[in-house]
N, C-alpha and C. Protein backbone atom coordinates (compact mmCIF):
# COMPACT_ATOMS: atom_id res chain seq x y z
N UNK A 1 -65.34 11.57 11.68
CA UNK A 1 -64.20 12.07 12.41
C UNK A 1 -64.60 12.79 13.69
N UNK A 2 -65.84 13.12 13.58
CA UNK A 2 -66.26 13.84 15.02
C UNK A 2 -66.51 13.06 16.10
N UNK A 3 -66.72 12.05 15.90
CA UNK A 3 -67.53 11.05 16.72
C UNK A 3 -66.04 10.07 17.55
N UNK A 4 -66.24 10.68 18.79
CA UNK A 4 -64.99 10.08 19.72
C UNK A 4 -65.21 8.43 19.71
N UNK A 5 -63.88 7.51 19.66
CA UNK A 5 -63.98 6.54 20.10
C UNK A 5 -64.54 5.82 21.55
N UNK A 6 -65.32 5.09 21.51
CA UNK A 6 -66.20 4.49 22.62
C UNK A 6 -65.29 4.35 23.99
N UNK A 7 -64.04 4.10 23.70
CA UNK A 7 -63.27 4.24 25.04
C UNK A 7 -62.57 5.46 25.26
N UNK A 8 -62.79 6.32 24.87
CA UNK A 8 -62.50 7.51 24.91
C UNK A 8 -63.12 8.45 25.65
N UNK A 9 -64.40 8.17 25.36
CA UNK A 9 -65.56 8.82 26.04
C UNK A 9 -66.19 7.87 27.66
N UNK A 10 -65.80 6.75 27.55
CA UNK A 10 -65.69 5.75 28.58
C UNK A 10 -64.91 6.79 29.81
N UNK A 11 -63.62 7.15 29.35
CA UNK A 11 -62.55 7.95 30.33
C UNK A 11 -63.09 9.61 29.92
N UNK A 12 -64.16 10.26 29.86
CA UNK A 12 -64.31 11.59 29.86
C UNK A 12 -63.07 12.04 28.80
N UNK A 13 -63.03 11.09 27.52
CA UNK A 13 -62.60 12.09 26.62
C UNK A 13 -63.16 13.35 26.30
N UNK A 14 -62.82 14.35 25.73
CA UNK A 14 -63.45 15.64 25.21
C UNK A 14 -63.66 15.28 23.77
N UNK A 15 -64.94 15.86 23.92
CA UNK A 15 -65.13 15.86 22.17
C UNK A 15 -64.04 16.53 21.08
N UNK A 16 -64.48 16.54 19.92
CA UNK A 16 -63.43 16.52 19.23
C UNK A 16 -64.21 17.82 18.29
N UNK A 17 -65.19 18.72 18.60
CA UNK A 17 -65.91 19.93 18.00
C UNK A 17 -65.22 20.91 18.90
N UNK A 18 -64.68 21.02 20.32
CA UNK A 18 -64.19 21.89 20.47
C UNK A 18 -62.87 21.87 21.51
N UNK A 19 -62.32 23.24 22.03
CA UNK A 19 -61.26 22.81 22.76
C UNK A 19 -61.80 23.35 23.93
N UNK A 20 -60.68 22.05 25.40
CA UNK A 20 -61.41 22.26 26.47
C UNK A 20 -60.18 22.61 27.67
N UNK A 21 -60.11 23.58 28.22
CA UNK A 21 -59.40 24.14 29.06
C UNK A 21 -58.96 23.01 30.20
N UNK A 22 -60.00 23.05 30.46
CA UNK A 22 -60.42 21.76 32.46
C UNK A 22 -61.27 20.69 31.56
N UNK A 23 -60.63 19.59 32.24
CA UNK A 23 -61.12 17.99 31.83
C UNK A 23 -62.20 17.99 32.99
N UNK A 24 -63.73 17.62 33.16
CA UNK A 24 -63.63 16.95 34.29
C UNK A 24 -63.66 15.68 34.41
N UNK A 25 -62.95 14.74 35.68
CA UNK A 25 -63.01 13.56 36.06
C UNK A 25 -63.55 12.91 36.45
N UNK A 26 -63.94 11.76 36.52
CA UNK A 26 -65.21 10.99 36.84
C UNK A 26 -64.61 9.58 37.30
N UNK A 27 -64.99 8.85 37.90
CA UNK A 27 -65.10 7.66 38.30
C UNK A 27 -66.52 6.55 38.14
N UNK A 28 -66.73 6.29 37.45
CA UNK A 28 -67.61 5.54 37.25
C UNK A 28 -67.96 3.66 37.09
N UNK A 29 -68.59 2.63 37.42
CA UNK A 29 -68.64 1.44 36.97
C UNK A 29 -68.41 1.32 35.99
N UNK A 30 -68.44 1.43 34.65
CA UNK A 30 -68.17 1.86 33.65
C UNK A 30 -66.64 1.53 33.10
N UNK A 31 -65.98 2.37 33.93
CA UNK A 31 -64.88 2.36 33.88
C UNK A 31 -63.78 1.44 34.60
N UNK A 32 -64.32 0.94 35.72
CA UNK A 32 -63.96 -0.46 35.92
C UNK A 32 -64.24 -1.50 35.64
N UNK A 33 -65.61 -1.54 35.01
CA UNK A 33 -65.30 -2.66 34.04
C UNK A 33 -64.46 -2.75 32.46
N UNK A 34 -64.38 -1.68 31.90
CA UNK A 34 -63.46 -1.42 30.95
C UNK A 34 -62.36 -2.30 31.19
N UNK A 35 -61.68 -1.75 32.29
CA UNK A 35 -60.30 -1.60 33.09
C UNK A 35 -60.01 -3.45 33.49
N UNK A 36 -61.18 -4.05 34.08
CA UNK A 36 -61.03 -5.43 33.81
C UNK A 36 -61.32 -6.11 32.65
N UNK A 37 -61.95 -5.79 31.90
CA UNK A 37 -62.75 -6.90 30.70
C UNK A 37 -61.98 -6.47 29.48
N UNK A 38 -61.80 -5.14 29.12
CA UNK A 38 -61.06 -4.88 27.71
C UNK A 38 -60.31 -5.69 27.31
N UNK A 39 -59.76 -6.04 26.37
CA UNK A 39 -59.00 -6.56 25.84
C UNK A 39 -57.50 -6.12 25.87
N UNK A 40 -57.06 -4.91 25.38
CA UNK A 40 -56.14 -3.96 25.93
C UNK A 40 -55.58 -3.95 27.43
N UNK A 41 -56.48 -3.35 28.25
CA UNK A 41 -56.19 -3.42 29.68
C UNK A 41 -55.86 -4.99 30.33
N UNK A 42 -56.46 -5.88 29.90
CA UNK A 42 -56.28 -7.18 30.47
C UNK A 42 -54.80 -7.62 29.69
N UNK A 43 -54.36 -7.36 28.65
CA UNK A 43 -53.87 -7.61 27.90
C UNK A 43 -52.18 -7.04 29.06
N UNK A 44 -52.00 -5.65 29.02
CA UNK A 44 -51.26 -4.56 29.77
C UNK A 44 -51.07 -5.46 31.29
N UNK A 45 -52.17 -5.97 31.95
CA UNK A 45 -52.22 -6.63 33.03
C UNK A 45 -51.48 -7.68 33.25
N UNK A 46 -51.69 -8.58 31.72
CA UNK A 46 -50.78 -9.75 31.73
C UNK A 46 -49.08 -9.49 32.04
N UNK A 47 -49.13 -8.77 30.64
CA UNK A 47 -47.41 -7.92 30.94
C UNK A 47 -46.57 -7.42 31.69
N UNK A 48 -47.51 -6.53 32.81
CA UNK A 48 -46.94 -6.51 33.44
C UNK A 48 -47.19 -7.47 34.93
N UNK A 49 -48.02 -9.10 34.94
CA UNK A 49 -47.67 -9.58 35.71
C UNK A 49 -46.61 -10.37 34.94
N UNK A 50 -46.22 -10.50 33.85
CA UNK A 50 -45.08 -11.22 33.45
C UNK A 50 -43.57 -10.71 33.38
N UNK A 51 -43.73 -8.89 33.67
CA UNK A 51 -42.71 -8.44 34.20
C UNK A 51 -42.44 -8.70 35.69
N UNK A 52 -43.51 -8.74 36.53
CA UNK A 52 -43.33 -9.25 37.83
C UNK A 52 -42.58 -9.99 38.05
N UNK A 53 -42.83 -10.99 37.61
CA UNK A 53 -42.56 -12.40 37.85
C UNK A 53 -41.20 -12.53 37.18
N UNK A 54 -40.88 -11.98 36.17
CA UNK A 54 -39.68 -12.44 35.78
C UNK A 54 -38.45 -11.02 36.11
N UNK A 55 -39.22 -10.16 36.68
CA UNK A 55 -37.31 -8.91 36.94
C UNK A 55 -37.74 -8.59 38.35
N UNK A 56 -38.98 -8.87 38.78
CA UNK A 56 -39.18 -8.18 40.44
C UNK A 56 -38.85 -9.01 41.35
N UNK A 57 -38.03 -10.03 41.38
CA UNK A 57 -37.31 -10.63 42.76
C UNK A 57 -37.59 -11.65 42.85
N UNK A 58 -37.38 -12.64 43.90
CA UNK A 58 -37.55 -14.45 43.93
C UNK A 58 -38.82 -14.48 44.96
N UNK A 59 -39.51 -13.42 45.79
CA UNK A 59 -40.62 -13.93 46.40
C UNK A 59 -41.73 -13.01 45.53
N UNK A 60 -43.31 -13.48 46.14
CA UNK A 60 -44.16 -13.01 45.77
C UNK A 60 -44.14 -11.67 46.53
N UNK A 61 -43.60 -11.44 47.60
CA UNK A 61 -43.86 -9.65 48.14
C UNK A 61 -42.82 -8.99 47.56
N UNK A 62 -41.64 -9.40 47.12
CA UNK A 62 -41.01 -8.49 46.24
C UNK A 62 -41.38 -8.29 44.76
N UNK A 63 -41.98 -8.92 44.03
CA UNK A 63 -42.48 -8.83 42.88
C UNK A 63 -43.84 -8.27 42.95
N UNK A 64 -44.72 -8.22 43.54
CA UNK A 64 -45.61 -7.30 43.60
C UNK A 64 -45.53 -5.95 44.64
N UNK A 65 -44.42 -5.88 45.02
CA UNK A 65 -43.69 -4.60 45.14
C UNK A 65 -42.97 -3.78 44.02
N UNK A 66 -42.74 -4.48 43.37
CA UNK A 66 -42.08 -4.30 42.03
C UNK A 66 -42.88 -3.78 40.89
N UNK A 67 -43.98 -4.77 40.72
CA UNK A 67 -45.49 -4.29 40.06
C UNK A 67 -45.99 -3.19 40.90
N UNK A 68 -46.23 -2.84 42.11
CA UNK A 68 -46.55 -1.96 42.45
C UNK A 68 -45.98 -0.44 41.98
N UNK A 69 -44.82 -0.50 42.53
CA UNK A 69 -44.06 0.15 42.26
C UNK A 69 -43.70 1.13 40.85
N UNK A 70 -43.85 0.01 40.03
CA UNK A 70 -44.09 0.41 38.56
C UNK A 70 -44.77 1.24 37.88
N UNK A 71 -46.41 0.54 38.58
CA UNK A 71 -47.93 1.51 38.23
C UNK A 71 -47.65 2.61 39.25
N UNK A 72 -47.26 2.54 40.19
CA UNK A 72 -47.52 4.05 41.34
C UNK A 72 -46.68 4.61 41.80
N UNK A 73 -45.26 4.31 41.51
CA UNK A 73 -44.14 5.49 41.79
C UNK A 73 -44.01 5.15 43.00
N UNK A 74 -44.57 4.13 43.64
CA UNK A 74 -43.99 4.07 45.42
C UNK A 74 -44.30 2.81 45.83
N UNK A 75 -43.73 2.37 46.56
CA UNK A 75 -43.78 1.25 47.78
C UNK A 75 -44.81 1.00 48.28
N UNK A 76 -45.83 0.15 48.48
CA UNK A 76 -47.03 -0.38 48.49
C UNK A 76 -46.57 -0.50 50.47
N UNK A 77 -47.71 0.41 51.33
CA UNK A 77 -47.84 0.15 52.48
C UNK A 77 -47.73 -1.10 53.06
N UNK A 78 -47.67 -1.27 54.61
CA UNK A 78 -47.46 -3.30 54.63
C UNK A 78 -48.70 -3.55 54.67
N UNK A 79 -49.70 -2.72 55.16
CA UNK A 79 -51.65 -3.11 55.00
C UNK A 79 -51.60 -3.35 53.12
N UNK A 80 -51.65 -2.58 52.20
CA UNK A 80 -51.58 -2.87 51.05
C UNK A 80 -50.68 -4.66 50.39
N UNK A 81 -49.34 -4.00 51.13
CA UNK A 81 -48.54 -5.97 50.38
C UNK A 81 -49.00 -7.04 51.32
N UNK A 82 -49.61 -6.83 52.51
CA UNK A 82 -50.19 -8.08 53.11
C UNK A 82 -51.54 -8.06 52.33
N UNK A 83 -52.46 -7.31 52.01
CA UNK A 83 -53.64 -7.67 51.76
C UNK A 83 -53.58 -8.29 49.51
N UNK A 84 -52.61 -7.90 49.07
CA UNK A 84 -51.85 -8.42 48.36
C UNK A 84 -51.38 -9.74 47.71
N UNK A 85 -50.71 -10.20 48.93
CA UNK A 85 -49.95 -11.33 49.53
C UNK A 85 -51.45 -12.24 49.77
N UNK A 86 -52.56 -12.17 50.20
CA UNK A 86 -53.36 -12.81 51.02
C UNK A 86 -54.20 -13.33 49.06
N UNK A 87 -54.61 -12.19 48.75
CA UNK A 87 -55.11 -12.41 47.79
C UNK A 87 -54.64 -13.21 46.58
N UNK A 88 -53.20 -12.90 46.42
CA UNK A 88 -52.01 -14.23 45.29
C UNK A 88 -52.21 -15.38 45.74
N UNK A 89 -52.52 -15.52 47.03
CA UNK A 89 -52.34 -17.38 47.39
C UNK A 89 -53.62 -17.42 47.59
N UNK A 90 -55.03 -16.75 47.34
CA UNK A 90 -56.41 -17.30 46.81
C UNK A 90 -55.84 -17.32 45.65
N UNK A 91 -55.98 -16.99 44.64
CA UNK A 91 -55.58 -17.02 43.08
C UNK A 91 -55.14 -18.14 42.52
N UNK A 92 -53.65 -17.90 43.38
CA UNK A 92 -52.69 -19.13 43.35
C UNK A 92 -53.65 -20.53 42.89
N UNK A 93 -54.81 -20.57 44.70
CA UNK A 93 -54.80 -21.88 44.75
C UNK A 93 -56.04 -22.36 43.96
N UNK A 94 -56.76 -20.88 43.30
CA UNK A 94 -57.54 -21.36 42.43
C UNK A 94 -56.97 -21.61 41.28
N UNK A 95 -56.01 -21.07 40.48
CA UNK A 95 -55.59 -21.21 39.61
C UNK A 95 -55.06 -22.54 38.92
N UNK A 96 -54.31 -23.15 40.47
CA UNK A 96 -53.74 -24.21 40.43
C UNK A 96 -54.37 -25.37 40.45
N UNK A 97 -55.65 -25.19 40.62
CA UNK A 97 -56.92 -26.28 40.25
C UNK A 97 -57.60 -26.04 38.93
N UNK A 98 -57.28 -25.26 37.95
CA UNK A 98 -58.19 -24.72 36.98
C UNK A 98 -57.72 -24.06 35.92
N UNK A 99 -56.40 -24.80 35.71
CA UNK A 99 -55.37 -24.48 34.52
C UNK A 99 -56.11 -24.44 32.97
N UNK A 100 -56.95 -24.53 32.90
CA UNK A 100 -57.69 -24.34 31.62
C UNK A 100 -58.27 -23.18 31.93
N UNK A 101 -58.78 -22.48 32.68
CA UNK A 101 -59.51 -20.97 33.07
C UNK A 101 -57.85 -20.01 33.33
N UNK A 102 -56.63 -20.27 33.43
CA UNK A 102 -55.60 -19.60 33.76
C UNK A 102 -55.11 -19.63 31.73
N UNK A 103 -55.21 -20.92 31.42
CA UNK A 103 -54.92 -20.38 29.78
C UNK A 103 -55.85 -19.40 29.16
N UNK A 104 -56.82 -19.39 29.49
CA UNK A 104 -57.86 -18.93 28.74
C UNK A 104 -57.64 -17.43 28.87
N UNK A 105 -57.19 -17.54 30.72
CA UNK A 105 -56.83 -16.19 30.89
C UNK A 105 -55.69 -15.02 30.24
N UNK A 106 -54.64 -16.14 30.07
CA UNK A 106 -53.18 -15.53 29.28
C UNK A 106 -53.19 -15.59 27.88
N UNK A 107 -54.51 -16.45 27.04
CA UNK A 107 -54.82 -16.26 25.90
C UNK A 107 -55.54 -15.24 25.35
N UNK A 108 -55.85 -13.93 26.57
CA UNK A 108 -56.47 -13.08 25.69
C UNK A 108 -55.71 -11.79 25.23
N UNK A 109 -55.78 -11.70 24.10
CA UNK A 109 -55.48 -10.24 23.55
C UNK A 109 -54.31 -11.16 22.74
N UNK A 110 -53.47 -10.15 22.05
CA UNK A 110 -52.64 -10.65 20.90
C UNK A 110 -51.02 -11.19 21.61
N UNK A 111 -50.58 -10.79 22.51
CA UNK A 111 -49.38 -10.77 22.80
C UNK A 111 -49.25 -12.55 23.49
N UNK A 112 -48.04 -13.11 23.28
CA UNK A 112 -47.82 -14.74 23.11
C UNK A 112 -47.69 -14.47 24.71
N UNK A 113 -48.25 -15.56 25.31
CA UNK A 113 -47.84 -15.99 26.82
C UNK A 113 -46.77 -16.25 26.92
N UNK A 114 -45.51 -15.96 27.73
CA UNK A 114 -44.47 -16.61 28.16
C UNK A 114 -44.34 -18.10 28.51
N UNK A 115 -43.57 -18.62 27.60
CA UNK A 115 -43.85 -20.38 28.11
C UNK A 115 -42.86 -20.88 29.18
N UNK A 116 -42.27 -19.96 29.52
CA UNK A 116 -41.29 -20.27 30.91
C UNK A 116 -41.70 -19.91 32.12
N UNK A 117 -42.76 -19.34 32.35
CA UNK A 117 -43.56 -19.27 33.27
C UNK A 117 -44.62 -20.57 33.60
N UNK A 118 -44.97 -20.46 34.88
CA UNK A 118 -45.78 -21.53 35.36
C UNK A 118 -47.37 -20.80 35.25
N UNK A 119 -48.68 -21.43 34.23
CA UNK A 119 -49.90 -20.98 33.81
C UNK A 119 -50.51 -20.33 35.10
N UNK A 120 -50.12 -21.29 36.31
CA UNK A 120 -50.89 -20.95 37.59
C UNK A 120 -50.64 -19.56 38.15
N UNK A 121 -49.23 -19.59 37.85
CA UNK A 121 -48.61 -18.48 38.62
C UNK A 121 -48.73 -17.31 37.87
N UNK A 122 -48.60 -17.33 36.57
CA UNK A 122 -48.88 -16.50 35.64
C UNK A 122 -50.56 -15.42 35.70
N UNK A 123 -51.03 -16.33 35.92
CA UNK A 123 -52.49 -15.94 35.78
C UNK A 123 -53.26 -15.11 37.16
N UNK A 124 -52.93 -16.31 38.12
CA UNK A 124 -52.53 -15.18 39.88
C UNK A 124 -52.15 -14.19 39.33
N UNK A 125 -50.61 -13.95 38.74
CA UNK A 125 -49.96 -12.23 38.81
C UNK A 125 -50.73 -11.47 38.24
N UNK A 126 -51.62 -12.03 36.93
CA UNK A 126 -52.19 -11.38 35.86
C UNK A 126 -53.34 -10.87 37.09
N UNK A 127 -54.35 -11.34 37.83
CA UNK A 127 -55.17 -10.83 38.49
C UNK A 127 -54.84 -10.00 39.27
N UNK A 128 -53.76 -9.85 40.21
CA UNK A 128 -53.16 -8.85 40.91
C UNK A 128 -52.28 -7.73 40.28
N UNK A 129 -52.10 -8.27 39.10
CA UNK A 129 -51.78 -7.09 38.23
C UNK A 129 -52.86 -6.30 37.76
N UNK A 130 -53.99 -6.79 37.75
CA UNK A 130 -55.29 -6.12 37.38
C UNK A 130 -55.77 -5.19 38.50
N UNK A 131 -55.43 -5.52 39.09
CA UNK A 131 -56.25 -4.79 40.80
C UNK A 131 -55.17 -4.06 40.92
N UNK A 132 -53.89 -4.14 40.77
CA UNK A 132 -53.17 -2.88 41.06
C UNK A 132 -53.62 -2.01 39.70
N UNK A 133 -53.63 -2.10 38.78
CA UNK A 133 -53.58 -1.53 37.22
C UNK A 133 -55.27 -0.39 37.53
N UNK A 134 -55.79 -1.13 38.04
CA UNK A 134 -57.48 -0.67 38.37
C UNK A 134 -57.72 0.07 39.49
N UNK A 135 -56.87 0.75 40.12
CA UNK A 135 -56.77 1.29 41.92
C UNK A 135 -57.00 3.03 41.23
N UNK A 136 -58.06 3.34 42.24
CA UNK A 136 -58.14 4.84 41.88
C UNK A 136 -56.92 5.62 41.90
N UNK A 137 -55.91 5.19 42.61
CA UNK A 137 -54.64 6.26 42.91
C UNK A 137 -53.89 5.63 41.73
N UNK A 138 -54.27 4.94 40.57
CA UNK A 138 -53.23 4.15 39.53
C UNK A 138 -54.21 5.18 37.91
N UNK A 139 -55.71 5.19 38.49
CA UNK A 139 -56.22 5.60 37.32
C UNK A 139 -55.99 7.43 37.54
N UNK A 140 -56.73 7.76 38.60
CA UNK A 140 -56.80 9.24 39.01
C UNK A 140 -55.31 9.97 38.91
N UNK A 141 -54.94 11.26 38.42
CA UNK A 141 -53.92 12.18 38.91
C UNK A 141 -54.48 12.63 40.13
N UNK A 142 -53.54 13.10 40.99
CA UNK A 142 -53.38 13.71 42.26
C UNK A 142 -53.07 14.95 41.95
């Protein structure tokens, strides 16, 4: 019972022998790879690119305004939704060549892929849902 879970201590959990006034915070590699590779987090990523896609609007800059929005309480700068925007249609057009690496992608973790979604498009959001989900101002308090 003493012994913190491995992702716990990943994010500067506090041990569990005593109590701690001030957390301190850290940023580490570590922790971004967690943040991409977990199972959990990739998992959270999917969801909410499948909330994107299906309640945040009919283009790709309103739906990842929407995802934005979600994780950070605000409106994604136009340097942020263009650089955004630039990155969904790499994704896109890898995706859309490599629909067996986009299942593979929406097959991980427990929750069922949406089958009314398009794999390509799905899997794009899922990556830009990752990079917003993974942004120091999404992990860090201010």
């Amino acid at each position: 019972r003493t012994v913190a879970p491995p992702r716990m201590s990943v994010f500067d959990g506090t041990g569990r022998e005593m109590c701690r006034v001030r957390k301190e915070l850290t940023n580490t590699p570590m922790q971004a790879l967690t943040l991409q590779n977990d199972v959990t987090f990739v998992e959270a990523a999917r969801q909410l690119a499948r909330r994107m896609l299906t309640e945040g609007g009919t283009t790709s800059a309103e739906q990842i305004t929407y995802g934005w929005r979600l994780a950070l309480s605000r409106p994604p700068s136009d340097a942020e939704l263009s650089l955004l925007c630039r990155a969904l249609d790499r994704h896109l057009a890898i995706y859309s060549d490599r629909r067996d690496e986009a299942l593979r992608l929406l097959s991980y973790g427990e929750s069922e892929r949406d089958e009314r979604l398009d794999v390509s498009q799905q899997a794009a959001f899922t990556v830009i849902a990752q990079t917003i989900l993974n942004l120091d101002e999404t992990i860090m308090r201010d």
